[in-house]
Protein backbone atom coordinates (compact mmCIF):
# COMPACT_ATOMS: atom_id res chain seq x y z
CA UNK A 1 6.76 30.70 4.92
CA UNK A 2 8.33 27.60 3.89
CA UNK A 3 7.75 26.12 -0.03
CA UNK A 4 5.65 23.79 -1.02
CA UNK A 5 8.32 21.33 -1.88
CA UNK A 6 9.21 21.44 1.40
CA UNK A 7 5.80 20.44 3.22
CA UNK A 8 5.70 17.02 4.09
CA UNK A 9 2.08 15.19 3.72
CA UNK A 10 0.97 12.72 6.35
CA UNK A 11 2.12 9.99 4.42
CA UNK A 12 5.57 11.26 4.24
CA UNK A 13 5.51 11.23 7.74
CA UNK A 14 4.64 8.22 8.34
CA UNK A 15 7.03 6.55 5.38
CA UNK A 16 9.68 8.47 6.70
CA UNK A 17 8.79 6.67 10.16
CA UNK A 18 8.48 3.37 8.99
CA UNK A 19 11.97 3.91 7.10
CA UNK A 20 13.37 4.10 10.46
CA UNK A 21 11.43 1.20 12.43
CA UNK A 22 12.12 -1.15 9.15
CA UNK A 23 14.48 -0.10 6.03
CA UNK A 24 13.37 -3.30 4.44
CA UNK A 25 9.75 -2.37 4.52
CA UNK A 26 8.46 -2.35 0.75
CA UNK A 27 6.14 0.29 -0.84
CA UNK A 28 3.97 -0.67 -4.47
CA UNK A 29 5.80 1.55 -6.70
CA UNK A 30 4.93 0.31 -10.41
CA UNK A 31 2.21 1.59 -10.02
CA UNK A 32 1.48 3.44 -7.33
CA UNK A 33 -1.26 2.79 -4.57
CA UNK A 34 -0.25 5.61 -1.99
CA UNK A 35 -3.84 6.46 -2.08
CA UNK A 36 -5.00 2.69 -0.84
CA UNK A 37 -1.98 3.02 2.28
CA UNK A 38 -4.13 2.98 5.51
CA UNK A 39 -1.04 2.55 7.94
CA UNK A 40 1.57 0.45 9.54
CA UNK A 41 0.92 -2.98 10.96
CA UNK A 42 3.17 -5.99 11.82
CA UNK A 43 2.70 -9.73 13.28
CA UNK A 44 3.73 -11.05 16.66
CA UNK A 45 7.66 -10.67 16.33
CA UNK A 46 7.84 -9.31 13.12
CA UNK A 47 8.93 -5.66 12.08
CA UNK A 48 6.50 -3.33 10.60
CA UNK A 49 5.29 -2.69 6.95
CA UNK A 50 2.97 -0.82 4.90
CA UNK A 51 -0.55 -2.01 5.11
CA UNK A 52 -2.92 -1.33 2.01
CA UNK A 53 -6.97 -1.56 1.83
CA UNK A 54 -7.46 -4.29 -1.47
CA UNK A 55 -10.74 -2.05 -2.42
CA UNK A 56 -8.90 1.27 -2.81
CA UNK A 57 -6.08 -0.54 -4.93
CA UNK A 58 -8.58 -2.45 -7.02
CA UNK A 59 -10.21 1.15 -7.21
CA UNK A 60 -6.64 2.91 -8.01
CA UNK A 61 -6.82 0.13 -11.08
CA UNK A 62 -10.49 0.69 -12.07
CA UNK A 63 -9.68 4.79 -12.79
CA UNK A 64 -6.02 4.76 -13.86
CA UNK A 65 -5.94 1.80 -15.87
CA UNK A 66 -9.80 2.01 -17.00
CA UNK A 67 -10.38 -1.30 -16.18
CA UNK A 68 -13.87 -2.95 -15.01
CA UNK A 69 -13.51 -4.32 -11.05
CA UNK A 70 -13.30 -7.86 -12.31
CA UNK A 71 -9.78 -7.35 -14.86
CA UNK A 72 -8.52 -5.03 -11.80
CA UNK A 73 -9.34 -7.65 -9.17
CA UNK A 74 -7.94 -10.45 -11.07
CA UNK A 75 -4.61 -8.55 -12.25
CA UNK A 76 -4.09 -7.32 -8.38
CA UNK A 77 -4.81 -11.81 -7.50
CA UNK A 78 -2.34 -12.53 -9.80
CA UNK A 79 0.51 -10.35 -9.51
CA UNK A 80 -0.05 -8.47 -6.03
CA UNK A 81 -2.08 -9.70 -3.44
CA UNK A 82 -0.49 -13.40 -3.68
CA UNK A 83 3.16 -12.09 -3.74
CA UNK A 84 5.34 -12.54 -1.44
CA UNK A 85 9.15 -10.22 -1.79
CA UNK A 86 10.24 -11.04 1.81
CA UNK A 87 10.13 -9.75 5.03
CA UNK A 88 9.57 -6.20 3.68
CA UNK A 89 6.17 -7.48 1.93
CA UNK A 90 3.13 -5.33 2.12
CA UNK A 91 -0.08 -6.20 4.16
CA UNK A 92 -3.33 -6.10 2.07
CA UNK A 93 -6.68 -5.47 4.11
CA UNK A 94 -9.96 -6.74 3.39
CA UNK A 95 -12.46 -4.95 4.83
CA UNK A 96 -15.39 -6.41 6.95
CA UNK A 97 -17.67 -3.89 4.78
CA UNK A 98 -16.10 -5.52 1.52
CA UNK A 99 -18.48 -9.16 2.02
């Protein structure tokens, strides 16, 4: 029976697979939001990157960080959601149940 160090989770998987479809795809490390990751997408043309749900990382922010929504909301406007790192950068989804 192999270790646990050696399972892989889902999300492994799938970074392991985008790795290989785009190396330049970029993943919110500092700090984290593996939690908010709800796939891969990409435009017409364009390679593939992480795509993130904005609730679960505003969420992420409310519980780590102990923020109310609105601090979490406006830290994630200002340095997150309106970022742009290159062709690597992130997708951020807001849901149709979020209006």
């Amino acid at each position: 029976m192999p270790e646990t160090k050696d399972l892989k989770t889902q999300l492994d998987w799938m970074l392991d697979h985008l790795q290989e479809l785009n190396p330049k795809a970029l993943r919110f490390v500092d700090p984290t939001f593996d939690e908010a990751i709800i796939g891969i997408g990409c435009q017409y043309s364009k390679d593939p990157v992480l795509v993130y749900d904005e609730e679960k990382m505003v969420e992420h922010l409310v519980w780590t960080e102990g923020w109310d929504f609105e601090e979490a909301y406006d830290f994630l406007c200002f340095n997150t959601f309106s970022a742009w790192v290159g062709e690597g950068t992130p997708i951020i989804v807001k849901s149709i149940n979020d209006f």
